[in-house]
Every structure is written in C-alpha cells, then in structure tokens.
C-alpha atoms as a PDB file:
ATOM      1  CA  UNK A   1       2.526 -17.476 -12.899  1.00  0.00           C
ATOM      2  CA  UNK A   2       5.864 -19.019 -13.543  1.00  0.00           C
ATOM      3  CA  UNK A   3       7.290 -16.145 -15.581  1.00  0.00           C
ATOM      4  CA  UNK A   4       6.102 -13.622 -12.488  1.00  0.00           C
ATOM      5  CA  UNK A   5       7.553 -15.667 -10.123  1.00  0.00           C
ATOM      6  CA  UNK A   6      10.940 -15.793 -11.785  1.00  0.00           C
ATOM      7  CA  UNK A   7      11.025 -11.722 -12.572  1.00  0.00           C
ATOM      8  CA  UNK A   8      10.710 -12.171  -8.564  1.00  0.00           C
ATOM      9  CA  UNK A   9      13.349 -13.964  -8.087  1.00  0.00           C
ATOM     10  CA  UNK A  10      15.641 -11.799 -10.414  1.00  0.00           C
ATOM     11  CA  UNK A  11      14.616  -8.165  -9.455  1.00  0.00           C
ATOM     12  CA  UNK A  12      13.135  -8.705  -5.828  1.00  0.00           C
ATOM     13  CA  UNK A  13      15.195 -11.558  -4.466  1.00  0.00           C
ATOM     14  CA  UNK A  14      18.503 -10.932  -6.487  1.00  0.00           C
ATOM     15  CA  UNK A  15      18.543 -14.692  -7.185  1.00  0.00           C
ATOM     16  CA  UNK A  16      21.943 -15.327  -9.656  1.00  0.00           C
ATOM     17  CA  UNK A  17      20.704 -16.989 -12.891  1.00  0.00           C
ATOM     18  CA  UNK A  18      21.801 -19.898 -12.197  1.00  0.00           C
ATOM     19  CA  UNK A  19      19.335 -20.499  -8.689  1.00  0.00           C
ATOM     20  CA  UNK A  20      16.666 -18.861 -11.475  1.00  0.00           C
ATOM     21  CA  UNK A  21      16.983 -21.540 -14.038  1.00  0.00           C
ATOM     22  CA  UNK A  22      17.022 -24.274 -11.830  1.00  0.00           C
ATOM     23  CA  UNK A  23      14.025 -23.489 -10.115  1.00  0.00           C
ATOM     24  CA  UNK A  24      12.216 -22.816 -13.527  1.00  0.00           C
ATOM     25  CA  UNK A  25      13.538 -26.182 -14.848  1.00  0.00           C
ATOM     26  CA  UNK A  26      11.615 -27.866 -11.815  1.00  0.00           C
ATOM     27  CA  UNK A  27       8.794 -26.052 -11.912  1.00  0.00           C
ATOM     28  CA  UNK A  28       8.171 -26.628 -15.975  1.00  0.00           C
ATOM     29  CA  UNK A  29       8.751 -30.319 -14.786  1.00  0.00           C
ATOM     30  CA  UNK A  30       5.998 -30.339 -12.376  1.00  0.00           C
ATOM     31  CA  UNK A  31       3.564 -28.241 -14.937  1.00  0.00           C
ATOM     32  CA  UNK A  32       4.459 -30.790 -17.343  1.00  0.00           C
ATOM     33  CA  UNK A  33       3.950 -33.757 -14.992  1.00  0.00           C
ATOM     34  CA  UNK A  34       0.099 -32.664 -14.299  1.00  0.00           C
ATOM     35  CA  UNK A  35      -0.994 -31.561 -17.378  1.00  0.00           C
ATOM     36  CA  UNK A  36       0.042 -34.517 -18.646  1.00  0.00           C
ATOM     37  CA  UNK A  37      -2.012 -36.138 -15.787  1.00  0.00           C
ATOM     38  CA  UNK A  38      -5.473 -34.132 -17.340  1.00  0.00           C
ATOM     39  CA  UNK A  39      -4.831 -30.943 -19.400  1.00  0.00           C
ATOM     40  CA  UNK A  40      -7.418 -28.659 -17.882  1.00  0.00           C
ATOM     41  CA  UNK A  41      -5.242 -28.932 -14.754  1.00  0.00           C
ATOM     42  CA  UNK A  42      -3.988 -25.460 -13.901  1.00  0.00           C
ATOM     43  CA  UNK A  43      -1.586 -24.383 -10.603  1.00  0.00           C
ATOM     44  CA  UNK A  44      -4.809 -23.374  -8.660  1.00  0.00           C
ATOM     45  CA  UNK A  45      -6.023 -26.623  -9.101  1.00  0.00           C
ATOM     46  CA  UNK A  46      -3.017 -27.999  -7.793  1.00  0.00           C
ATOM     47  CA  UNK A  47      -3.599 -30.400  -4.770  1.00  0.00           C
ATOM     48  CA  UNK A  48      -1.422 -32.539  -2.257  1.00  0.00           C
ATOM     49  CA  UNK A  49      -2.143 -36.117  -3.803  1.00  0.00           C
ATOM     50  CA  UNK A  50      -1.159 -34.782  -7.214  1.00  0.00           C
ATOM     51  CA  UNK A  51       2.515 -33.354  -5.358  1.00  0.00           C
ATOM     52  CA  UNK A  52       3.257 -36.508  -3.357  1.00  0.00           C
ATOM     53  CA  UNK A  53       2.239 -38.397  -6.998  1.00  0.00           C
ATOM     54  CA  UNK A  54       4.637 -36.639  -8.733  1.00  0.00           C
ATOM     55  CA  UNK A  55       7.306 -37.031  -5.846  1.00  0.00           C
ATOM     56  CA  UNK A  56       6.870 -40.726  -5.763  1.00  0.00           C
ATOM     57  CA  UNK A  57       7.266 -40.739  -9.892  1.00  0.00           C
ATOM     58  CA  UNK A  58      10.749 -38.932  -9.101  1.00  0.00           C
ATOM     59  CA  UNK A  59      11.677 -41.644  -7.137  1.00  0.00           C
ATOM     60  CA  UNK A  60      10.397 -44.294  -9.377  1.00  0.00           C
ATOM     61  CA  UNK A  61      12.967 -42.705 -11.841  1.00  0.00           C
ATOM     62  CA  UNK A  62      16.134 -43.355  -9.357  1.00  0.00           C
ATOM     63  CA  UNK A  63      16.055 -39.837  -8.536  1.00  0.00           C
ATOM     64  CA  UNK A  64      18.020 -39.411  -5.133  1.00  0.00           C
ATOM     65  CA  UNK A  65      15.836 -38.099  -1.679  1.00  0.00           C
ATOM     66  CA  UNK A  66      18.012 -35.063  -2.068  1.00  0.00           C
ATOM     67  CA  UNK A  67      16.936 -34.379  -5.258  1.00  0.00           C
ATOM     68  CA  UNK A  68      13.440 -34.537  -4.903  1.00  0.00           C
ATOM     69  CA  UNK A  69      13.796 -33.064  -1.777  1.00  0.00           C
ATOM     70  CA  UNK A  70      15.540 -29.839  -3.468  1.00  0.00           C
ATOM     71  CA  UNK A  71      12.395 -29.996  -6.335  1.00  0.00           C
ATOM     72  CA  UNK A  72       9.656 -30.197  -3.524  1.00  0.00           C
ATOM     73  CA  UNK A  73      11.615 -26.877  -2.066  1.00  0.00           C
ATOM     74  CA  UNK A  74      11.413 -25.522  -5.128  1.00  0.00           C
ATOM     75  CA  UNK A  75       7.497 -25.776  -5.258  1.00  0.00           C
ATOM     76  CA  UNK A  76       7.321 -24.895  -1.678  1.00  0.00           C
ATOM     77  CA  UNK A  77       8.951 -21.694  -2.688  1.00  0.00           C
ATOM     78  CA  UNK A  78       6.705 -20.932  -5.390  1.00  0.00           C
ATOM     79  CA  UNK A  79       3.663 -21.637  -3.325  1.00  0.00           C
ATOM     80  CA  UNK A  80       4.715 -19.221  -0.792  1.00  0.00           C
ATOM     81  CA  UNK A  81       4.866 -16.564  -3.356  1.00  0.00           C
ATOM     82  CA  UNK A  82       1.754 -17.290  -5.096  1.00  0.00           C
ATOM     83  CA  UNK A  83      -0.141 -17.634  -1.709  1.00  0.00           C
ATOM     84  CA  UNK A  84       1.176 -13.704  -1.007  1.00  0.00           C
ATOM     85  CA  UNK A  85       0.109 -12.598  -4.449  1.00  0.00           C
ATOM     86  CA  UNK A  86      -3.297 -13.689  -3.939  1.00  0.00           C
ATOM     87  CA  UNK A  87      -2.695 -16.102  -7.031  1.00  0.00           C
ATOM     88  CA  UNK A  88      -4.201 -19.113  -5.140  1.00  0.00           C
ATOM     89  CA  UNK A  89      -5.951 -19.414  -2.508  1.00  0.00           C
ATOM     90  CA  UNK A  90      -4.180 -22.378  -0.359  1.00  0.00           C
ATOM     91  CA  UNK A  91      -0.996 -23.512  -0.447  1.00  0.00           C
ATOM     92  CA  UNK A  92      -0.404 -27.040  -1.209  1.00  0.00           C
ATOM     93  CA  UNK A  93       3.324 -27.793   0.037  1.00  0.00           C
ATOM     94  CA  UNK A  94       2.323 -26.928   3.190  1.00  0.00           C
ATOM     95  CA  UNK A  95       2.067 -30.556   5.180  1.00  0.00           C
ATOM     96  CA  UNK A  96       4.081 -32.472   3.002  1.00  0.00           C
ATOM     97  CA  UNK A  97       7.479 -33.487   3.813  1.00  0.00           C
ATOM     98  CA  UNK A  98      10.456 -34.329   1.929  1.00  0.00           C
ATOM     99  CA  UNK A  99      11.517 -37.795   2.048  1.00  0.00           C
ATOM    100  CA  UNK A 100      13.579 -39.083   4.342  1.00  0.00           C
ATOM    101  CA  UNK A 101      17.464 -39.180   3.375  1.00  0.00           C
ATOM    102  CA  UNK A 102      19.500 -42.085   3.942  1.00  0.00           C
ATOM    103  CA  UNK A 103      21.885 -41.227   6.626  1.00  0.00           C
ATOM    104  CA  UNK A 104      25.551 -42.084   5.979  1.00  0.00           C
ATOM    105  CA  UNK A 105      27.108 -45.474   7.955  1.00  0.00           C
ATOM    106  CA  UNK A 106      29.219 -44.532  11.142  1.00  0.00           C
ATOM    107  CA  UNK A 107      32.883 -45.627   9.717  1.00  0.00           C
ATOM    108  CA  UNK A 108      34.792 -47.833  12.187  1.00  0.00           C
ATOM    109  CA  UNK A 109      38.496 -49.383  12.444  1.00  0.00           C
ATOM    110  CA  UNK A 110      38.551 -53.092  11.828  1.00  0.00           C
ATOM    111  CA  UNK A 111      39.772 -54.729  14.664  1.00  0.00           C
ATOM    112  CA  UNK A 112      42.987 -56.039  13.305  1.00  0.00           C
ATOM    113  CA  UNK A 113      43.809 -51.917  12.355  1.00  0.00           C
ATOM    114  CA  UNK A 114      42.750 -51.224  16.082  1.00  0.00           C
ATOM    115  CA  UNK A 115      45.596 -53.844  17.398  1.00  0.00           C
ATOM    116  CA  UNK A 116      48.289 -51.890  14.967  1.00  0.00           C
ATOM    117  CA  UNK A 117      47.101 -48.755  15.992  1.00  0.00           C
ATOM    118  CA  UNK A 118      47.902 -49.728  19.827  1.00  0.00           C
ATOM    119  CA  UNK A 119      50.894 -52.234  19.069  1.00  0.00           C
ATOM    120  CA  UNK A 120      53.844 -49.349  18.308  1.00  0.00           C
ATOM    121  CA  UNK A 121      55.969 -48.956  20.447  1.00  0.00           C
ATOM    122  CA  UNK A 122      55.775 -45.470  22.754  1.00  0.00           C
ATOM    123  CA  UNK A 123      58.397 -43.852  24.333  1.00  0.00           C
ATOM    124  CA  UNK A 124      57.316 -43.593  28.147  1.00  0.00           C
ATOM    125  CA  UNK A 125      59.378 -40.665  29.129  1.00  0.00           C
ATOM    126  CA  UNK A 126      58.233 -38.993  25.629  1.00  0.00           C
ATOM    127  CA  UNK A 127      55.441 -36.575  27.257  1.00  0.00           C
ATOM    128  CA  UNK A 128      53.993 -35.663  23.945  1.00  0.00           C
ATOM    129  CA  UNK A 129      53.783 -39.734  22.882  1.00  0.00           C
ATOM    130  CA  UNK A 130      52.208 -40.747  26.160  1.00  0.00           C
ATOM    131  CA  UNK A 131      50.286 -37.875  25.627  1.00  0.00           C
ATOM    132  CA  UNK A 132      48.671 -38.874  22.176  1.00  0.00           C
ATOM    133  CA  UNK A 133      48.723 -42.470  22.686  1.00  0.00           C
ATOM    134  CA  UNK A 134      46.295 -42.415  25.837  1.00  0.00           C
ATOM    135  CA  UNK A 135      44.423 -39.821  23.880  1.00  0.00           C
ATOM    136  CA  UNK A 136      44.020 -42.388  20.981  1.00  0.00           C
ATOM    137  CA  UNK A 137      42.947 -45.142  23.764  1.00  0.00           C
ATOM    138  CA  UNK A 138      40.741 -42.950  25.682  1.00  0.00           C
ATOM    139  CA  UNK A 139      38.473 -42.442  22.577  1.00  0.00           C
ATOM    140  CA  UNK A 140      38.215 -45.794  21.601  1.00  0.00           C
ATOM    141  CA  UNK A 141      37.965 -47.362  25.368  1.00  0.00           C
ATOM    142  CA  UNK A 142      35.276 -44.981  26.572  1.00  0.00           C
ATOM    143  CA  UNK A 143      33.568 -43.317  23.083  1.00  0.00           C
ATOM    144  CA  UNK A 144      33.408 -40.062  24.308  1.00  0.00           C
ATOM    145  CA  UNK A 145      33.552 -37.356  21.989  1.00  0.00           C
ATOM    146  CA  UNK A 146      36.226 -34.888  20.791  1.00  0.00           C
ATOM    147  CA  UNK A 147      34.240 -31.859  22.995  1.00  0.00           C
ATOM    148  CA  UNK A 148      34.241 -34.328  26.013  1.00  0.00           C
ATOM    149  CA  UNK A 149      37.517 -34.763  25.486  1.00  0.00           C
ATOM    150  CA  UNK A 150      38.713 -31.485  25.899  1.00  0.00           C
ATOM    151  CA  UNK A 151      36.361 -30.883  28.877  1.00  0.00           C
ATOM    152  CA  UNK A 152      38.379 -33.301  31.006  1.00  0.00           C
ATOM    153  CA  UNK A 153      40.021 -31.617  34.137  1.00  0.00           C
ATOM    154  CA  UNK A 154      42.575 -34.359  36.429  1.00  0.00           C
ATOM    155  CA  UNK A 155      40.114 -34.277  38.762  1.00  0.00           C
ATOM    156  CA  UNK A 156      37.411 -36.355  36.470  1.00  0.00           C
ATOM    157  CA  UNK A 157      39.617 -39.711  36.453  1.00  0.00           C
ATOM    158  CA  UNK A 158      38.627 -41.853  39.709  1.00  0.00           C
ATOM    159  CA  UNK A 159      41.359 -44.448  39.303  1.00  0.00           C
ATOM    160  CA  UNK A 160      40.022 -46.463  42.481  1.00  0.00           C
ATOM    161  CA  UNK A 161      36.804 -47.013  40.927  1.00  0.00           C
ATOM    162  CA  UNK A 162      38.097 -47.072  37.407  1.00  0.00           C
ATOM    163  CA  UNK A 163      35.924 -44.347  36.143  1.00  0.00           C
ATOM    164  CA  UNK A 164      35.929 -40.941  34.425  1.00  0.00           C
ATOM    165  CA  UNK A 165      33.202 -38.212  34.699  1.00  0.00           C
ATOM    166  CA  UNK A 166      31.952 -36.609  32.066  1.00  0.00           C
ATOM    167  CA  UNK A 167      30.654 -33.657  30.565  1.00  0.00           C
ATOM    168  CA  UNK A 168      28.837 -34.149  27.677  1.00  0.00           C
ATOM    169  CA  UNK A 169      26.006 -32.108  25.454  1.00  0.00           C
ATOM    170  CA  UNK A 170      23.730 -29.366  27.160  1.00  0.00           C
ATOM    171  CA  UNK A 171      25.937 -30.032  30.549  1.00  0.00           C
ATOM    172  CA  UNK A 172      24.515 -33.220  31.396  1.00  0.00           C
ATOM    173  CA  UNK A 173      26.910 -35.401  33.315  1.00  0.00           C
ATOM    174  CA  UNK A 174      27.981 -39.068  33.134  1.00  0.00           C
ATOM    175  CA  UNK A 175      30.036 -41.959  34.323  1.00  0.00           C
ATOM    176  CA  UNK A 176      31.878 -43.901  31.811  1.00  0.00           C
ATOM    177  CA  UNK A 177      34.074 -46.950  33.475  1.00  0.00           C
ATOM    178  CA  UNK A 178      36.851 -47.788  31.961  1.00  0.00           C
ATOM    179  CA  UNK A 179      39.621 -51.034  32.432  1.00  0.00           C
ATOM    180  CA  UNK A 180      42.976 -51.436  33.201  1.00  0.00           C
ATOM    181  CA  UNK A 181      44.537 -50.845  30.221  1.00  0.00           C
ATOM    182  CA  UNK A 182      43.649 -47.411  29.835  1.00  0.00           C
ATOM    183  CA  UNK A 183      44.110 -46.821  33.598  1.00  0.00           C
ATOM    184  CA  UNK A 184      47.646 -47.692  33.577  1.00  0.00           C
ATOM    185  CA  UNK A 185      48.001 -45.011  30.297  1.00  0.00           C
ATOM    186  CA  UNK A 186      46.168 -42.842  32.234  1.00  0.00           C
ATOM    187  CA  UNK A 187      48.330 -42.954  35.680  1.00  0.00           C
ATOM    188  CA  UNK A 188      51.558 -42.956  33.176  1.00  0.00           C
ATOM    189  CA  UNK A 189      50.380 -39.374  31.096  1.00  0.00           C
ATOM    190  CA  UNK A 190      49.338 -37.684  34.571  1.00  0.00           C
ATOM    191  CA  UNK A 191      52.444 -38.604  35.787  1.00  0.00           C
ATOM    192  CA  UNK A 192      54.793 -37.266  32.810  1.00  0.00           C
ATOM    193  CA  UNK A 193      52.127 -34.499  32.893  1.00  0.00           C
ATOM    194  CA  UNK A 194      52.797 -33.435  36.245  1.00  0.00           C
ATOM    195  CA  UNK A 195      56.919 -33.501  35.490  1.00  0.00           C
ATOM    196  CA  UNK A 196      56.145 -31.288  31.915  1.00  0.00           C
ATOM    197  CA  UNK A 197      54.311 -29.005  34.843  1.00  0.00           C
ATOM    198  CA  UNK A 198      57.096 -29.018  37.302  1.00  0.00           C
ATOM    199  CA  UNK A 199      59.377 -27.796  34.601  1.00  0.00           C
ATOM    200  CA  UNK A 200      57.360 -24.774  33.693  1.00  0.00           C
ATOM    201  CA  UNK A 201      57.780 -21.302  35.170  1.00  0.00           C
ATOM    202  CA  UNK A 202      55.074 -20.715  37.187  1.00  0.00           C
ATOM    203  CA  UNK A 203      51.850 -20.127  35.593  1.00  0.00           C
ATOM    204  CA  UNK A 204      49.995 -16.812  36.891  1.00  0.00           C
ATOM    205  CA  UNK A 205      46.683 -18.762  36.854  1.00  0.00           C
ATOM    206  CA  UNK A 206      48.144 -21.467  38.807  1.00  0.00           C
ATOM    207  CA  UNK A 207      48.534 -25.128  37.737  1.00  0.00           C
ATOM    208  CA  UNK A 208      46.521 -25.978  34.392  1.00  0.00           C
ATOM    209  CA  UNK A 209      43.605 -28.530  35.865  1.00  0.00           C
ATOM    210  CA  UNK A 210      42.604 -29.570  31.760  1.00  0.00           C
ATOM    211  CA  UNK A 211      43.803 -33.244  31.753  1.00  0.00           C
ATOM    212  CA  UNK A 212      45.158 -32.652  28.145  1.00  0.00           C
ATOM    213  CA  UNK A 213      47.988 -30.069  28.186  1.00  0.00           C
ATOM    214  CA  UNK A 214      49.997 -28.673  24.903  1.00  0.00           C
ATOM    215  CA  UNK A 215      53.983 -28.608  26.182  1.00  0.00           C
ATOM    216  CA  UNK A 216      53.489 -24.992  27.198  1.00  0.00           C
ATOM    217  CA  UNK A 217      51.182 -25.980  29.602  1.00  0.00           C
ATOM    218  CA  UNK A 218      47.788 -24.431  28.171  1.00  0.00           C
ATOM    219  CA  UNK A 219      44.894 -26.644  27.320  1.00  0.00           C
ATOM    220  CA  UNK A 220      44.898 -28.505  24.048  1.00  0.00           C
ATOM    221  CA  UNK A 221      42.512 -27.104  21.200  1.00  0.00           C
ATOM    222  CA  UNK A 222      40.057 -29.416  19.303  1.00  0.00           C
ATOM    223  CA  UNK A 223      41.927 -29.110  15.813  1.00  0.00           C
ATOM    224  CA  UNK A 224      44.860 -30.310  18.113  1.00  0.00           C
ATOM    225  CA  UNK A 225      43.322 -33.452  18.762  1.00  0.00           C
ATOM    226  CA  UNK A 226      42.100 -33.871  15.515  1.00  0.00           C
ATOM    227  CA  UNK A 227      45.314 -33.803  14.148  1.00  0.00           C
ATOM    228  CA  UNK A 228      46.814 -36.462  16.651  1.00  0.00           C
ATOM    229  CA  UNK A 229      44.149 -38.720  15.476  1.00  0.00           C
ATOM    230  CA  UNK A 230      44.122 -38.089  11.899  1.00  0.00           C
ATOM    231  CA  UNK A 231      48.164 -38.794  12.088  1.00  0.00           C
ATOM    232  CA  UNK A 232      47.970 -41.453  13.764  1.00  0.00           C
ATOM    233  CA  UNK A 233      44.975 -43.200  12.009  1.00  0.00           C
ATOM    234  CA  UNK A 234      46.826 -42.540   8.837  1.00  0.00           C
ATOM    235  CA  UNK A 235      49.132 -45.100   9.585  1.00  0.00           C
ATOM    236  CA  UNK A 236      46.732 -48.237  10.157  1.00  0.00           C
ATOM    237  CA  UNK A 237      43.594 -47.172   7.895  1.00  0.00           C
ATOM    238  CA  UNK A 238      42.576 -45.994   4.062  1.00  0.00           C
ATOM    239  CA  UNK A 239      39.245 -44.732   5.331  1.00  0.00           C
ATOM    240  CA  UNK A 240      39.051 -40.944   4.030  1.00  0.00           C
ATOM    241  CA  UNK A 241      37.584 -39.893   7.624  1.00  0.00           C
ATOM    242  CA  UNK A 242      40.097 -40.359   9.940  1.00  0.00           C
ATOM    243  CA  UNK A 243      38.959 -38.393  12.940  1.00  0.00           C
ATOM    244  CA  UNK A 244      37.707 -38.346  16.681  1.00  0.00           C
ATOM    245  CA  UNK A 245      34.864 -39.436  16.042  1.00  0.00           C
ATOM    246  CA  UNK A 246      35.755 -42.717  13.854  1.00  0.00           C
ATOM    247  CA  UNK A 247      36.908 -43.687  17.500  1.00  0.00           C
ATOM    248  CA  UNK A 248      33.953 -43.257  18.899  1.00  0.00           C
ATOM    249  CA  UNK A 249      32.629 -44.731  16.007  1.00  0.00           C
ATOM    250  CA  UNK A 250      34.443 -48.142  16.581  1.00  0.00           C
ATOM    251  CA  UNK A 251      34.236 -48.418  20.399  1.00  0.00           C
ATOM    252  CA  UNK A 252      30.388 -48.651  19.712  1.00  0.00           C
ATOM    253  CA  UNK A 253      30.379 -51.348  17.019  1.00  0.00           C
ATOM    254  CA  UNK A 254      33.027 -53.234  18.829  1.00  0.00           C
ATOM    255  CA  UNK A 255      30.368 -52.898  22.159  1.00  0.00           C
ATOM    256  CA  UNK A 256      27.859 -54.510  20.092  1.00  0.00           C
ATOM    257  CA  UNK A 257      29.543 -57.048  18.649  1.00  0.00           C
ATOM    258  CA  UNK A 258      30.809 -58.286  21.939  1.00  0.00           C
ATOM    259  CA  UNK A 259      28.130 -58.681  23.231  1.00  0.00           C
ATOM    260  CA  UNK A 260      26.992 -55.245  24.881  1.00  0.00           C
ATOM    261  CA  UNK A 261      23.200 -54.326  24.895  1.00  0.00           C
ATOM    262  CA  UNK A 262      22.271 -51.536  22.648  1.00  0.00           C
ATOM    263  CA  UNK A 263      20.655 -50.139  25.680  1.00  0.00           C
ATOM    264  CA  UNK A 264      24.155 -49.964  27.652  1.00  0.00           C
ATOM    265  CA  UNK A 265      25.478 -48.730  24.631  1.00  0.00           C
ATOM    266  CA  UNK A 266      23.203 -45.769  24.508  1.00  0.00           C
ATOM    267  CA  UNK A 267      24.003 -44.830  28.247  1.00  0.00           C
ATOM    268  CA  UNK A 268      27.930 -44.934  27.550  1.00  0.00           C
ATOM    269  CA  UNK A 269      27.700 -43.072  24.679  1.00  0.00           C
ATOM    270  CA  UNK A 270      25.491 -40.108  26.352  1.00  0.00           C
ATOM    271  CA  UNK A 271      22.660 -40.931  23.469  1.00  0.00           C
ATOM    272  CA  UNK A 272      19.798 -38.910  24.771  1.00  0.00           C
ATOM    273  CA  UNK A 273      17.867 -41.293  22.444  1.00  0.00           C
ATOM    274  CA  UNK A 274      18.124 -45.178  21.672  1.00  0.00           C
ATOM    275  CA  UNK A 275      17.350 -44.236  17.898  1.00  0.00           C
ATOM    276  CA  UNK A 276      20.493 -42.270  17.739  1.00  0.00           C
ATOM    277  CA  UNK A 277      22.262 -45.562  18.838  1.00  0.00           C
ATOM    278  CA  UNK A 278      20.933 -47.783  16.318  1.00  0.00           C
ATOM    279  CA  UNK A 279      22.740 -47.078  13.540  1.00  0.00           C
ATOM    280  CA  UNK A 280      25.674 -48.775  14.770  1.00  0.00           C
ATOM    281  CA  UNK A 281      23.490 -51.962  14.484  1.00  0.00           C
ATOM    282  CA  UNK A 282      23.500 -51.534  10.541  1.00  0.00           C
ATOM    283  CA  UNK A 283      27.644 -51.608  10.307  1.00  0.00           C
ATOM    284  CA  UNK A 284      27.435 -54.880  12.163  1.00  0.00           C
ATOM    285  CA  UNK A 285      25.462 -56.472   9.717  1.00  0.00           C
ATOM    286  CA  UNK A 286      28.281 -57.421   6.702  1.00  0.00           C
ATOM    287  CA  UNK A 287      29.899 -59.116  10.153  1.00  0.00           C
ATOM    288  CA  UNK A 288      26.212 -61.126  10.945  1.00  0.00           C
ATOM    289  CA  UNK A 289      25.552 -62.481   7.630  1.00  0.00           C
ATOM    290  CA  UNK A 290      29.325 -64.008   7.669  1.00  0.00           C
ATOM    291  CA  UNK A 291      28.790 -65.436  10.674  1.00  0.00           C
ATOM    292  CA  UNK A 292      25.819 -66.841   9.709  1.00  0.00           C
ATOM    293  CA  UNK A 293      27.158 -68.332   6.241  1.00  0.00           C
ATOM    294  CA  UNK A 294      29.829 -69.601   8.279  1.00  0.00           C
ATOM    295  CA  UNK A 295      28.034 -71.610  10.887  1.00  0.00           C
ATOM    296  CA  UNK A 296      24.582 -72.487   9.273  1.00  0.00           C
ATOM    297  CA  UNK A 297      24.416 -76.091   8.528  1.00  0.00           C
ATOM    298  CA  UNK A 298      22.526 -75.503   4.814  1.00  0.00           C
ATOM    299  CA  UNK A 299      25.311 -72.398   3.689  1.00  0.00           C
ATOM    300  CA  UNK A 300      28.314 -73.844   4.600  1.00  0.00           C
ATOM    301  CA  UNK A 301      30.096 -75.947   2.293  1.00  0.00           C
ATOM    302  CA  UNK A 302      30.369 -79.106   4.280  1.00  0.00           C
END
C-alpha cells in the first residue's frame, strides 16, 4: 500500500522527491510503530486509539506540535488515498486533530525604551517629524492597528471629547478615547497638515480627507508606515520585530499592568473575542513573579 501510494504521488500528483521521501519516511515510522505494538497489525486494521497513541509517543520524544502535526498530515493524506482505492474501508484520520501549537508571545517595548522612543526632540514646523512622531504615539496610546491606521479621515478625531472613531475588521466601528498628550500631537500634525495642503496646487479630487498624508498630498501606504516605525523603533529596541503592531502590542500589556481590566482591554483593542486578548496576560507574567519575589515576606531577603 505504501509503495502504490508513493508511485501516486510521483506519476499522478507530480510530488518532487523530496515531498515523496518525506512522506514515506513517516509513514514507515508509523508501520513500524504498530507492528511493533502486535505484528499481525496491518493498515486496515488501523484504528484512532492506535494514531493518537502513536502521536502522544511523538511527543513523549520532544518532538515539536508542528512536527507531529506535519506526520499526522502525512497519514491523513494516505488515508484519503487508500479510502478512494477501495484499500480500506474507513478512514481513520478523519476526527482527529493535530495538536495544538504554541502560539508565539506578543513582543512589547519595555517601558523605559517607550520613554526614549517619545523623549527626542521633534522639530514642530518639520511636517514629516510631526507627522511620524504622532503616528508613533497614536499606535501606542490607542492600539489600533496598522489597517486602522490608514483608514483614518480628519473627520474621525473628536478633540472635544478626546476621541477617535474607528474602522476596524469586517467594517465594524469603534470609539477609542485617547488623553492629552496625544491630543495636543494630534491638533499640532493637522495643523502643519493643513499648511503642507495649502502649499499644494490644487488637487483635482479636492482636499485629501486621509488624516495621514505623504508630502505630495496622497494618502500614506501601509509599507509607509511600517517603515516609520521600524526606523524609529530601531533606535530604542534590539527586538527583531520592530513593527506596527509591536505598538499595539505594548499599549495592551502596559493597559494591563496598570491596572486596566482585560475586559476593557478587549473593547479598545476591537477583540471580537476575550480569548484573543488573553495572551497579553502571559507577557505580564516575568513582571508578576518579580513583584511577587519582591514584596512577599518569605522571598525577600530581609
């Protein structure tokens, strides 16, 4: 069954060699693993509990969720084809998932790079620096994302109220407040904005409504403000991912760690679900466990 399978993969599939090997290396592995388990085993007799026993030994081994993952599709494959040979009669894959794969930590600025990031000095009449500094602030003050961003029009900032609307995923709209801070970056840009405007011939659209302007007076693209971040970034952080989102990133650890409900988190964020929000409890962990070696009475030195 394995050598037919293969000559399918080869002459009906036009797999390269390579994708051939591997997926006879893993299937050899699983023969191996059940005959070993009682030799009159054959792939027919192949059932779930046998599959999730050998996935389980995989794991036992140190073998990533990936990889096991990758060696499950493997079978899955196989299955499929036998099933529409008529080689077996059921296929045993079917209902059983791949395990679950440990989802990277959000990176985040530490606080101290946040206040060097926002300490140089910017030159207010410089419409491209005001520009990229209340970009830079805007991120981290409200965590909207990069898309969001770019989806601001002038008309979104309510400076009385001290909010912005926003446009986030699937159109759905929400109110983000912001403080004074960014509102008096905010009033600044739209006001060296508006001069960078004046001094344009006369657009045959009319005036550009996009909050974020390039000095030519079209909308700024998204690799535009990634590259304003990553710059800037690059001069108060080593983290390898230095982008929009690493903002976004930070304004929602620094919410929790002040103090902010996960809950209110979730809402200013635009998290459809408070699952998605919980994995910014995980990077405030390291900062928990010092706190509490710090101030418990039986792990402090004293």
């Amino acid at each position: 069954m394995i050598r037919a399978f293969l000559d399918y993969l080869r002459y009906e599939r036009n797999r390269s060699p390579l994708t051939v090997v591997n997926y006879q290396r893993d299937l050899e592995a699983f023969e191996a693993f059940f005959t070993a388990q009682d030799a009159g085993l054959d792939w027919t007799a192949v059932d779930e509990d046998l599959i999730r026993a050998w996935m389980e030994q995989l794991m036992d081994q140190g073998q990533k969720a990936t990889s096991v993952s990758r060696r499950l599709s493997a079978l899955r494959t196989f299955y499929r084809y036998a099933l529409s040979r008529h080689l077996v009669e059921r296929d045993p894959t079917a209902r059983i998932r791949p395990p679950k794969t440990a989802k990277p930590l959000p990176q985040f600025l530490k606080e101290d790079e946040l206040a060097r990031l926002f300490s140089e000095p910017v030159d207010e009449t410089d419409f491209l620096a005001v520009r990229d500094r209340t970009i830079l602030l805007l991120f981290y003050s409200t965590g909207i994302r990069r898309a969001e961003l770019l989806g601001l029009q002038v008309d979104d900032i309510y400076f009385g109220e001290q909010q912005i609307k926003v446009t986030g995923k699937r159109n759905k709209q929400r109110i983000v407040p912001f403080g004074p801070e960014l509102s008096q970056w905010l009033y600044l840009y739209i006001n060296v904005r508006a001069r960078m405007v004046d001094a344009l011939a006369a657009p045959p659209d009319g005036l550009p409504t996009a909050l974020f302007l390039r000095p030519n007076g079209n909308a700024m693209s998204a690799i535009m403000v990634h590259n304003v971040v990553h710059r800037e970034l690059s001069k108060v952080t080593t983290l390898k991912k230095r982008s929009p989102h690493v903002l976004r990133h930070s304004f929602a650890t620094d919410m929790l760690n002040h103090g902010a409900s996960l809950e209110a988190v979730r809402k200013l964020l635009g998290h459809a679900s408070l699952a998605t929000t919980q994995i910014y409890t995980h990077t405030t962990f390291e900062q928990l466990r010092r706190s509490y070696q710090k101030a418990h009475p039986r792990e402090t030195d004293e």
